[in-house]
Protein backbone atom coordinates (compact mmCIF):
# COMPACT_ATOMS: atom_id res chain seq x y z
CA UNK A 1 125.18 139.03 98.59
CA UNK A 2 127.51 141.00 96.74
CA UNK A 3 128.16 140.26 93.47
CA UNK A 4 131.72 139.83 93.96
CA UNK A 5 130.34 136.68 95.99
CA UNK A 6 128.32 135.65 93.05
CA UNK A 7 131.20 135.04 91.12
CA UNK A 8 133.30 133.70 93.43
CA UNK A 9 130.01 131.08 94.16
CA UNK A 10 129.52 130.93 90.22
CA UNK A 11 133.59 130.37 89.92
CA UNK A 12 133.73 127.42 93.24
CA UNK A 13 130.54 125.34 90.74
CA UNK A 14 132.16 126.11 87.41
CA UNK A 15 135.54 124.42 88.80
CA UNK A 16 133.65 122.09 90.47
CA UNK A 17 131.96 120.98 87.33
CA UNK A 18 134.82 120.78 85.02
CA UNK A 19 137.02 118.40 88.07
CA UNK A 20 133.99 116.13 88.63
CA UNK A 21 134.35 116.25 84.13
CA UNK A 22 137.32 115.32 84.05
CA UNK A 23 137.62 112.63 87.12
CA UNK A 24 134.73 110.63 84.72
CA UNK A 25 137.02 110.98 81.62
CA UNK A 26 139.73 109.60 83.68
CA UNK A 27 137.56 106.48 85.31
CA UNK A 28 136.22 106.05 81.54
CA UNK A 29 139.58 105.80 80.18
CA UNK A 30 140.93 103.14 82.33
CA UNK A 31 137.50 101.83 81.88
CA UNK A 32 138.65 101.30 78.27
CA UNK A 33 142.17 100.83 78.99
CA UNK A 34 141.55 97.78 80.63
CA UNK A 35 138.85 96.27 77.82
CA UNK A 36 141.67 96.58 75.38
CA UNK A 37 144.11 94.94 77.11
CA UNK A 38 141.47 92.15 77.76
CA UNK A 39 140.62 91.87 74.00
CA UNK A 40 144.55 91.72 73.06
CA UNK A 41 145.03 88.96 75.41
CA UNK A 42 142.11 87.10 74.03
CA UNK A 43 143.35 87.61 70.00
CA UNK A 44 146.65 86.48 70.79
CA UNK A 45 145.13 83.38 72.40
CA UNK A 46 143.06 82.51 69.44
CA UNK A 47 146.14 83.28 67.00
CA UNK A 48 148.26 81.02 69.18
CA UNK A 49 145.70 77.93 68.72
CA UNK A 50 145.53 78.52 65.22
């Protein structure tokens, strides 16, 4: 291979890596998103039978 097709290879896994990254940060996030929305719902319950 040439080495201009090394770095196109090494540039393809490098962009690869940083999507795949960033798609987890993204499923995280709504992950968490959705936890805190649960735990708001369940304080203002509790303040509401207090």
């Amino acid at each position: 291979m040439e080495s201009s097709s090394w770095l196109l290879m090494a540039n393809i896994a490098i962009w690869l890596g940083i999507g795949s990254y960033l798609c987890l940060l993204a499923h995280t996030q709504k992950q968490l998103d959705r936890r805190i929305r649960q735990m708001e719902l369940l304080n203002t319950e509790s303040q509401r039978e207090e």
